[in-house]
N, C-alpha and C. Protein backbone atom coordinates (compact mmCIF):
# COMPACT_ATOMS: atom_id res chain seq x y z
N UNK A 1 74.86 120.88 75.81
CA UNK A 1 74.96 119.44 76.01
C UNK A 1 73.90 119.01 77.02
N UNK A 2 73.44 118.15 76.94
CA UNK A 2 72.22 117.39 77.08
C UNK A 2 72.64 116.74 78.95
N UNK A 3 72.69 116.99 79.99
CA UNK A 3 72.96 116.74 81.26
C UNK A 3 72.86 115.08 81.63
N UNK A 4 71.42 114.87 81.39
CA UNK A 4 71.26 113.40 81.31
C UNK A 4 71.86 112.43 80.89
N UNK A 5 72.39 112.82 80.19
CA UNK A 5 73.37 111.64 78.92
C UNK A 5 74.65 111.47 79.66
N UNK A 6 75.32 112.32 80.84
CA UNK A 6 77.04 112.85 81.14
C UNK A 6 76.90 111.22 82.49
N UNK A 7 77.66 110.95 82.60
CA UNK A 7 78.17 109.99 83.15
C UNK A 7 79.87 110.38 83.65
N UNK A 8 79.92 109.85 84.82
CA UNK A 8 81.13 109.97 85.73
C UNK A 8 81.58 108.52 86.35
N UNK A 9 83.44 108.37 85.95
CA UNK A 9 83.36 107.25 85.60
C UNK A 9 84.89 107.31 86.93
N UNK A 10 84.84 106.48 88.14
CA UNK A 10 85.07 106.10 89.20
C UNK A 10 85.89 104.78 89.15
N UNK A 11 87.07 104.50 89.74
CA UNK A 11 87.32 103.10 90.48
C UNK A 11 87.32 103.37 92.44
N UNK A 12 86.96 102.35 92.80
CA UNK A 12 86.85 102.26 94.31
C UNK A 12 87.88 101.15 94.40
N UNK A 13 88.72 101.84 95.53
CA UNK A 13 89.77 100.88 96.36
C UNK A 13 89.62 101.07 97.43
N UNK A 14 90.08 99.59 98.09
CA UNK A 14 89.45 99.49 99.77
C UNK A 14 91.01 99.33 100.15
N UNK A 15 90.68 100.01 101.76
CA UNK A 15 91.96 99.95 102.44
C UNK A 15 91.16 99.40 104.01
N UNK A 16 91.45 98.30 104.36
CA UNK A 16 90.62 97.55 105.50
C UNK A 16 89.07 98.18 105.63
N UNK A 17 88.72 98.44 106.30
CA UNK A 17 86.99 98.41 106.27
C UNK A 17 86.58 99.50 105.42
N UNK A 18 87.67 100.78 104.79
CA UNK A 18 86.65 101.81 104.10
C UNK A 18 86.94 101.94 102.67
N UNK A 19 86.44 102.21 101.89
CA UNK A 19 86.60 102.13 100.77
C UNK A 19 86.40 103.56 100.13
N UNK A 20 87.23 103.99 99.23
CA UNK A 20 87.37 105.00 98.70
C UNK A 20 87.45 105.32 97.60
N UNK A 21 86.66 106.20 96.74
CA UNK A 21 86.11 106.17 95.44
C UNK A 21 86.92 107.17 94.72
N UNK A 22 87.57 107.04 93.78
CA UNK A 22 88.68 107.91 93.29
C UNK A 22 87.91 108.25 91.59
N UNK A 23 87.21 109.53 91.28
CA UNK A 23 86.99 109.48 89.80
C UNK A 23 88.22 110.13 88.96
N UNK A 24 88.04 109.11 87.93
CA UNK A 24 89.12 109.14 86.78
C UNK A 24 88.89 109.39 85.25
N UNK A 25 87.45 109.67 85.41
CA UNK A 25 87.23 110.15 84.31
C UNK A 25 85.51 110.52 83.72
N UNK A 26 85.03 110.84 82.56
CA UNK A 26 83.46 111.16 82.29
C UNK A 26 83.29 110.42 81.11
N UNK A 27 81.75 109.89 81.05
CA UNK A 27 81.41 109.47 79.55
C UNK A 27 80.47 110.27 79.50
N UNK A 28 80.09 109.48 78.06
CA UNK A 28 78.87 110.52 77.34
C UNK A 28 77.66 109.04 76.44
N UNK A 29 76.75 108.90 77.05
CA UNK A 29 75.43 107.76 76.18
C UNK A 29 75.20 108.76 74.76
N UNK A 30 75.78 107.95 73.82
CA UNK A 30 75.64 108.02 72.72
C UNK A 30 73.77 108.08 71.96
N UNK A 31 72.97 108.24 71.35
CA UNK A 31 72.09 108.10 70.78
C UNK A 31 71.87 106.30 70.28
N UNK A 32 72.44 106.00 70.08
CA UNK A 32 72.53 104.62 70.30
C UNK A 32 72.81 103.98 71.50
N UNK A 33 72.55 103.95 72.53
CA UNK A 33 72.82 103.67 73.86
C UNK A 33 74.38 103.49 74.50
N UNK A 34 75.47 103.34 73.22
CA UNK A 34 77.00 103.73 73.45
C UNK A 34 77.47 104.27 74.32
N UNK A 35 78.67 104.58 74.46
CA UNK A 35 79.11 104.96 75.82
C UNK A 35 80.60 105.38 75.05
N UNK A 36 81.05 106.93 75.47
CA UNK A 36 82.32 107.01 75.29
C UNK A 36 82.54 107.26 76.77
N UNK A 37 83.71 107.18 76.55
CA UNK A 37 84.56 107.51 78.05
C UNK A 37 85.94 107.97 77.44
N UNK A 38 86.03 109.20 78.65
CA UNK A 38 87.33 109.58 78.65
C UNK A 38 88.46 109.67 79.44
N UNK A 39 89.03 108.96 79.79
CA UNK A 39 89.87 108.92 81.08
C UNK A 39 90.83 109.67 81.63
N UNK A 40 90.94 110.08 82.60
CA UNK A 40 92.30 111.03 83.07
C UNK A 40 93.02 109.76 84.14
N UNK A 41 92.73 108.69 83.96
CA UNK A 41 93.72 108.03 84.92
C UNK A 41 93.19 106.57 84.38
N UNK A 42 93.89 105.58 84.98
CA UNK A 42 93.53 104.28 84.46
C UNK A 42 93.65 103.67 85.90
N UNK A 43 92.72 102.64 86.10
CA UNK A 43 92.37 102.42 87.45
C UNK A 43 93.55 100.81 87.43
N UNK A 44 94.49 100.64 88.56
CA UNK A 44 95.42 99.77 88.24
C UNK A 44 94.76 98.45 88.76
N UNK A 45 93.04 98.42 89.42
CA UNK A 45 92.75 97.19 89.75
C UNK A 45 91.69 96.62 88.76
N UNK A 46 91.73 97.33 87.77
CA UNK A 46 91.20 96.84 86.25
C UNK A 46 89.72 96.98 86.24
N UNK A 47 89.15 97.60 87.80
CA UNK A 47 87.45 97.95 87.58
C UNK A 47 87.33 99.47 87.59
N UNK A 48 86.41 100.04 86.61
CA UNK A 48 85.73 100.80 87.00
C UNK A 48 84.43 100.99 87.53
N UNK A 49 83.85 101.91 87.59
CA UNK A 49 82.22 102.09 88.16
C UNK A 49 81.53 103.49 87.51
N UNK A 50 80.73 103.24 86.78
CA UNK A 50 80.44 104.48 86.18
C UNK A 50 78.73 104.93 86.55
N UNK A 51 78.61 106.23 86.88
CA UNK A 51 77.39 106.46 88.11
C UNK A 51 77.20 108.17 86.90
N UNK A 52 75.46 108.15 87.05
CA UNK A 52 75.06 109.57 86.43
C UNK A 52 75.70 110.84 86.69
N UNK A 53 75.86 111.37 86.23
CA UNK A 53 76.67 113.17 86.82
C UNK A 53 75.92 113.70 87.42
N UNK A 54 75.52 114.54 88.50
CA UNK A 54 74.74 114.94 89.11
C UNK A 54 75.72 116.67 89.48
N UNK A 55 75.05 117.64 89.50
CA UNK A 55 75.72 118.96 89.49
C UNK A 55 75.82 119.07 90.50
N UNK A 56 77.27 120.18 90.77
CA UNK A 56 77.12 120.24 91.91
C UNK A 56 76.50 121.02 92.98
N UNK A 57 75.49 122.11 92.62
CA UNK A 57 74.70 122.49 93.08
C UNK A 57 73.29 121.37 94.07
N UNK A 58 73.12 120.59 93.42
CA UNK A 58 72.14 119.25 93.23
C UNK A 58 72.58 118.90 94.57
N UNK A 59 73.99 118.75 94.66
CA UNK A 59 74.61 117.76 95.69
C UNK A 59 74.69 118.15 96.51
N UNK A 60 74.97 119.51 96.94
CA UNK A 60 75.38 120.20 97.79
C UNK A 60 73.67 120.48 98.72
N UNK A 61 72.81 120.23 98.06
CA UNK A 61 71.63 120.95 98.61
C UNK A 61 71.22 119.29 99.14
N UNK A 62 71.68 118.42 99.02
CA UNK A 62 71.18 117.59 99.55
C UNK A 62 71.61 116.89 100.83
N UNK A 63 71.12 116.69 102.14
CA UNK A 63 71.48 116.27 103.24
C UNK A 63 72.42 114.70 103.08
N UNK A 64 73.74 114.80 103.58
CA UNK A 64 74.38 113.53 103.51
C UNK A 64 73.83 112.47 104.39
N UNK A 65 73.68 111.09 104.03
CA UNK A 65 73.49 110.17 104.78
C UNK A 65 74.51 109.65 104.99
N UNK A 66 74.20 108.73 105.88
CA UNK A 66 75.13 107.59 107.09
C UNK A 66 74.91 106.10 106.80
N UNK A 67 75.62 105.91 106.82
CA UNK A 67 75.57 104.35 106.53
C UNK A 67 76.01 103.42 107.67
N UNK A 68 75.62 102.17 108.17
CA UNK A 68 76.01 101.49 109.50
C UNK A 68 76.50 100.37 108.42
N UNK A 69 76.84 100.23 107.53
CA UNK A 69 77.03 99.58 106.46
C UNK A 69 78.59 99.16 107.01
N UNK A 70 79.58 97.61 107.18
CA UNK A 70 80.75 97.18 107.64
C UNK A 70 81.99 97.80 107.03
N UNK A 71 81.45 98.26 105.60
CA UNK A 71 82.53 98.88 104.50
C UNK A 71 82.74 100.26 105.17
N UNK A 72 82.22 101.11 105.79
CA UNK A 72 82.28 102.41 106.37
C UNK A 72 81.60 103.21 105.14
N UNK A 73 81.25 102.87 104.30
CA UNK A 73 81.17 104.31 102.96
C UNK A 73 79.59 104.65 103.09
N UNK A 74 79.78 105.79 103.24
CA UNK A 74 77.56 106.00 103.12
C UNK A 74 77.75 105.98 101.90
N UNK A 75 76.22 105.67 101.93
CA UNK A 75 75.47 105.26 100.15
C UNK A 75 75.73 106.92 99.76
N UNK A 76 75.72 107.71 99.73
CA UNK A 76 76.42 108.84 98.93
C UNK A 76 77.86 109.66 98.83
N UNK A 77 78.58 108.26 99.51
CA UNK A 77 79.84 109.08 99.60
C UNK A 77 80.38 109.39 97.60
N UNK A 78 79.98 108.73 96.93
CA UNK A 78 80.05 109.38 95.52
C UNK A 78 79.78 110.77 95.24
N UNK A 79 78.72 111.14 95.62
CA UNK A 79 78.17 112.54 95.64
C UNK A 79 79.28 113.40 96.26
N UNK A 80 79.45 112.79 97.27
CA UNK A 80 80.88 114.49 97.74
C UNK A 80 82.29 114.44 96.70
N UNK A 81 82.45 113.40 96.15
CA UNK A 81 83.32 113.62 95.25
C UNK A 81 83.04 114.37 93.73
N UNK A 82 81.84 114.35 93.12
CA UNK A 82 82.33 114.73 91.93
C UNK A 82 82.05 116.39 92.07
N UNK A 83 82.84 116.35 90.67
CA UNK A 83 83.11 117.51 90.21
C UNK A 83 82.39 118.20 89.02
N UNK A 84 83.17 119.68 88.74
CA UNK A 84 82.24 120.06 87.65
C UNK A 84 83.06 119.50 86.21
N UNK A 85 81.70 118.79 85.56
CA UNK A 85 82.87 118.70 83.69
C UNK A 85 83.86 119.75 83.30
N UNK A 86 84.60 119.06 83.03
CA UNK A 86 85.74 119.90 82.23
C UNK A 86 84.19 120.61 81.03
N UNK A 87 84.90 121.68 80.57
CA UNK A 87 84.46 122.79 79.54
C UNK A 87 84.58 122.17 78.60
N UNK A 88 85.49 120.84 78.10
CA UNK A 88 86.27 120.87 76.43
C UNK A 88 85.20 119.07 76.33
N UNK A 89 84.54 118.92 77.34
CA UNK A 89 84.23 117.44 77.08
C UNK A 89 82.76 117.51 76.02
């Protein structure tokens, strides 16, 4: 399977200034620019956010940044969350 194409599919809920990114599921860009998605949870504030897959090797080698940003979240707090694809996707 083709890496580029895998998509990881996120809702963020805020609890006073920090916000916290919960993934719930993966898609896949179709050859037609499509989009499946598969969900393991359904996000109850009706948004998702769907961001490239990045391995986790990738992530791990990369230095975390900081953000002075009011929300508290550094611009890569996504990155410490994901995971590896399920095998069956």
């Amino acid at each position: 399977m083709d890496t580029k194409n895998l998509k990881v599919v996120y809702t963020i809920t805020e609890r006073g200034e920090r916000s916290y990114w919960h993934r719930i599921g993966v898609g896949y860009v179709n050859r037609d620019g499509s989009l499946n998605i598969k969900l393991d949870a359904v996000p109850v504030n009706g948004t998702m956010h769907v961001r490239d897959w990045t391995a986790r090797d990738e992530v791990t080698a990369q230095e975390p940044k900081k953000s002075n940003g009011s929300n508290g979240a550094s611009k890569n707090a996504s990155s410490k969350l994901i995971d590896d694809l399920p095998g069956t996707f």
